[in-house]
N, C-alpha and C. Protein backbone atom coordinates (compact mmCIF):
# COMPACT_ATOMS: atom_id res chain seq x y z
N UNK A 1 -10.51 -0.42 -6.69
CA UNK A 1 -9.32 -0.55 -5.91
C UNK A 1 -9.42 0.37 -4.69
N UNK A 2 -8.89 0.16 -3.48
CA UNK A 2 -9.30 0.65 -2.55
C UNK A 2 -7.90 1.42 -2.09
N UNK A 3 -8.37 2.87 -1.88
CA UNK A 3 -7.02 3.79 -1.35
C UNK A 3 -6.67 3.43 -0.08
N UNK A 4 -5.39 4.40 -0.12
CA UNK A 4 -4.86 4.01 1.55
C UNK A 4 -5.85 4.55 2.57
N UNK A 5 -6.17 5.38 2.50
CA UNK A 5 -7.55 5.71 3.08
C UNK A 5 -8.83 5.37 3.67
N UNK A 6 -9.19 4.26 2.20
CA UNK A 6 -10.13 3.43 2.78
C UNK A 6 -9.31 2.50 3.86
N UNK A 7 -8.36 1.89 3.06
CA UNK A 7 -7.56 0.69 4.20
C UNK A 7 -7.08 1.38 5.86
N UNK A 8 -6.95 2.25 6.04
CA UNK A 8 -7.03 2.99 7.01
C UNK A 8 -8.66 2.98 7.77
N UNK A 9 -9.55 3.22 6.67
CA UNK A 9 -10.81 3.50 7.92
C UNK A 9 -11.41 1.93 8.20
N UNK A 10 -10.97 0.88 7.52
CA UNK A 10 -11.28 -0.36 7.14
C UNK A 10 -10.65 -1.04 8.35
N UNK A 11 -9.36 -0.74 8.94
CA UNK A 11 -8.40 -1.20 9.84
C UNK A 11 -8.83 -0.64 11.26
N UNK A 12 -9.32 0.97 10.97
CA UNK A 12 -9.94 1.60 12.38
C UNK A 12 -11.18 0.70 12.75
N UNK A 13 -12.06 0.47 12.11
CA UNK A 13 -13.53 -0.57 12.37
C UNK A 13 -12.81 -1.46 12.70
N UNK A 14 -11.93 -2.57 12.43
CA UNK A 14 -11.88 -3.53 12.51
C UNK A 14 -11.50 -3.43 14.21
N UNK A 15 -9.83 -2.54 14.02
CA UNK A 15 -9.81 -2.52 15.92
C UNK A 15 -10.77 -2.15 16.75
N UNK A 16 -11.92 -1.39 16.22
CA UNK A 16 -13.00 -1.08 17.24
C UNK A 16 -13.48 -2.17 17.70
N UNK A 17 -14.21 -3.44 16.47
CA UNK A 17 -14.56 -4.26 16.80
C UNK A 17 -13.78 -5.53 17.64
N UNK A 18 -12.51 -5.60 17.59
CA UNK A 18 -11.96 -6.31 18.33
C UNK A 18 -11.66 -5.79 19.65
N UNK A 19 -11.75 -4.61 19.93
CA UNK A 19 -11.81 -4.14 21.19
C UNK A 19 -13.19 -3.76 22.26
N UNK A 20 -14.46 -4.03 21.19
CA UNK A 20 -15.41 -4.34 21.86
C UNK A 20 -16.21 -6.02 21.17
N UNK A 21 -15.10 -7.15 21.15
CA UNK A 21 -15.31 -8.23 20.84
C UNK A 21 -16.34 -8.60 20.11
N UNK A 22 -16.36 -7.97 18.88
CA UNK A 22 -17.13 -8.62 18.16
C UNK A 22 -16.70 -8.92 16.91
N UNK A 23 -15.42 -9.03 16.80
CA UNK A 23 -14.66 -9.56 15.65
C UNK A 23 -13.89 -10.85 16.34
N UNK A 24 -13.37 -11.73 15.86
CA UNK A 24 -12.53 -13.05 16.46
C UNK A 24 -11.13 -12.44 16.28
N UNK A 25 -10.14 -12.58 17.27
CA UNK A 25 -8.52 -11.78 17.06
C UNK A 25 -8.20 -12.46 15.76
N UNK A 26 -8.13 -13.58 15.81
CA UNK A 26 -7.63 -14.52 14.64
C UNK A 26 -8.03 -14.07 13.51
N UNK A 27 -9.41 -13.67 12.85
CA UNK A 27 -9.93 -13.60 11.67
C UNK A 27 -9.00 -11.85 11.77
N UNK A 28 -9.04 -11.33 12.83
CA UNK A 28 -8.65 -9.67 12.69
C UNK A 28 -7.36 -9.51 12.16
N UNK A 29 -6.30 -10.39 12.76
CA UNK A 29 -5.02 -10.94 12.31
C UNK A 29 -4.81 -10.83 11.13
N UNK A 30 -5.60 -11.79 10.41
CA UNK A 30 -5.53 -12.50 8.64
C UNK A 30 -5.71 -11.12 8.08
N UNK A 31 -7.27 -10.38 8.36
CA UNK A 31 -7.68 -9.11 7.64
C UNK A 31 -6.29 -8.12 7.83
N UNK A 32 -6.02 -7.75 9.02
CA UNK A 32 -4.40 -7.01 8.84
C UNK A 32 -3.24 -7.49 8.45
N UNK A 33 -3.00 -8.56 7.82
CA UNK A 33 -2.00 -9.40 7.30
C UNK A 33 -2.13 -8.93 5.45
N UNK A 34 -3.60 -9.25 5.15
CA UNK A 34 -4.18 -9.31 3.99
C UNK A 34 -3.69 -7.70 3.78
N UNK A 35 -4.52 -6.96 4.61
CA UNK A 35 -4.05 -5.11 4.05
C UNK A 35 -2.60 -4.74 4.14
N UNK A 36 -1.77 -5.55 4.76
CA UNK A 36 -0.39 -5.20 4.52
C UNK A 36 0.36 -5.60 3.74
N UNK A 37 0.18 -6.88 2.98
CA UNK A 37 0.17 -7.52 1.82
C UNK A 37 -0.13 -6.18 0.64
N UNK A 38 -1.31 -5.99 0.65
CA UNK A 38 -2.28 -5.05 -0.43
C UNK A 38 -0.96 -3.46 -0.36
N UNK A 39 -0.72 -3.59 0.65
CA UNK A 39 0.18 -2.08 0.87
C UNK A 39 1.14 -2.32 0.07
N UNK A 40 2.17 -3.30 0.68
CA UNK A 40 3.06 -3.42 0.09
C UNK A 40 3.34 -3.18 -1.60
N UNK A 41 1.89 -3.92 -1.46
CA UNK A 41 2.13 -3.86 -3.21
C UNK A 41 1.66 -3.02 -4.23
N UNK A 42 1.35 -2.19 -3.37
CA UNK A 42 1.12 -0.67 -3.90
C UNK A 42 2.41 -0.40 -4.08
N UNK A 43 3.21 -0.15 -2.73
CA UNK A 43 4.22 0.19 -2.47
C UNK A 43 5.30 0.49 -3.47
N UNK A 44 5.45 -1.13 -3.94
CA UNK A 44 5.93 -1.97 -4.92
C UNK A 44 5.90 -0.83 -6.54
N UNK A 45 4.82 -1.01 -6.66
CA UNK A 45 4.26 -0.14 -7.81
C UNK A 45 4.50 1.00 -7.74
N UNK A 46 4.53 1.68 -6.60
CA UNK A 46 4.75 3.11 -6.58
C UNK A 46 6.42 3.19 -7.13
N UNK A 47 6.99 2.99 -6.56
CA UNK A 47 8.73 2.28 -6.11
C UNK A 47 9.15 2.35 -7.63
N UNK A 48 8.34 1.09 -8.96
CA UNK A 48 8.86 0.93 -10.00
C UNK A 48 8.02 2.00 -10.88
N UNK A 49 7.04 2.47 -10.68
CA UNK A 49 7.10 3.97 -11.22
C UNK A 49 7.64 4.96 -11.46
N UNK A 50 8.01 5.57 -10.10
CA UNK A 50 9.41 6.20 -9.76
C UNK A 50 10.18 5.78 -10.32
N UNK A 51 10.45 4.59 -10.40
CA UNK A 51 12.09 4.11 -10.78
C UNK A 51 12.16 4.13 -12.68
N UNK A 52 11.09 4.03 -13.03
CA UNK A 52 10.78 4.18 -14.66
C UNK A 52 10.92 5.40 -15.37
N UNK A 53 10.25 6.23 -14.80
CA UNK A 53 10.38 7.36 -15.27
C UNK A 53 11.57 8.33 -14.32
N UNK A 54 12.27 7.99 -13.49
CA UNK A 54 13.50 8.51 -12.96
C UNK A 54 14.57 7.77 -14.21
N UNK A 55 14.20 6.74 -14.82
CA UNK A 55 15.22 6.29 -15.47
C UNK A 55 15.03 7.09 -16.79
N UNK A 56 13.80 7.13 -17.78
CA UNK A 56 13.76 7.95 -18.49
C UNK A 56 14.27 9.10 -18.87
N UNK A 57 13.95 9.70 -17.73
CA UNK A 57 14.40 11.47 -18.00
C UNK A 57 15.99 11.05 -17.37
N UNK A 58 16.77 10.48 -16.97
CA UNK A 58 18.35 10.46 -16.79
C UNK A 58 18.57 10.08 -18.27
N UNK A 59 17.51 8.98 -18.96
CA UNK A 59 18.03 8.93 -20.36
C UNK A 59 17.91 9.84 -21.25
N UNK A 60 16.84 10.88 -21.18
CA UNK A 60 16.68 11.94 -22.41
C UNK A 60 17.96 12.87 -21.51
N UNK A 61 18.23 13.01 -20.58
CA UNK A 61 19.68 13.77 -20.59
C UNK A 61 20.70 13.55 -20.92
N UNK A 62 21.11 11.90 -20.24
CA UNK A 62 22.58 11.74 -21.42
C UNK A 62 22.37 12.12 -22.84
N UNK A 63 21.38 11.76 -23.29
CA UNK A 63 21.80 11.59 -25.01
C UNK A 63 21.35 12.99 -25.58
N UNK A 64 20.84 13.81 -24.51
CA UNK A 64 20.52 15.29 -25.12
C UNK A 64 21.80 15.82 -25.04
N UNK A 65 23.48 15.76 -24.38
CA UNK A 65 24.26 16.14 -24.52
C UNK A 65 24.07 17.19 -23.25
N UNK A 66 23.47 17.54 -22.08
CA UNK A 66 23.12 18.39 -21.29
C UNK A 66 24.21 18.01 -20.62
């Protein structure tokens, strides 16, 4: 699985190459469409992680009587 990191140095090559034309804009498009897709759904995951275990520990407090 590839970190934000890589998708970052993955996105820097790509604009290099479209700025010294050797990528097609169109195919460059799809590839930054595709990694923002891939973000999101990290994103996503991160989001209901948080939200799982934020729900947890609110539950071991109600019922601990705290």
């Amino acid at each position: 699985m590839k970190t934000l990191n890589d998708i970052k140095n993955d996105m820097a090559i790509l604009y290099d190459e479209v700025r010294n034309n050797q990528c097609d804009l169109k195919i460059a498009s799809e590839l930054a469409n595709i990694a923002g897709k891939y973000l999101k759904a990290e994103q996503l995951n991160l989001a209901r992680e948080i939200f799982t275990s934020n729900k947890a520990s609110n539950y071991l407090e109600i019922n601990s009587g705290n």
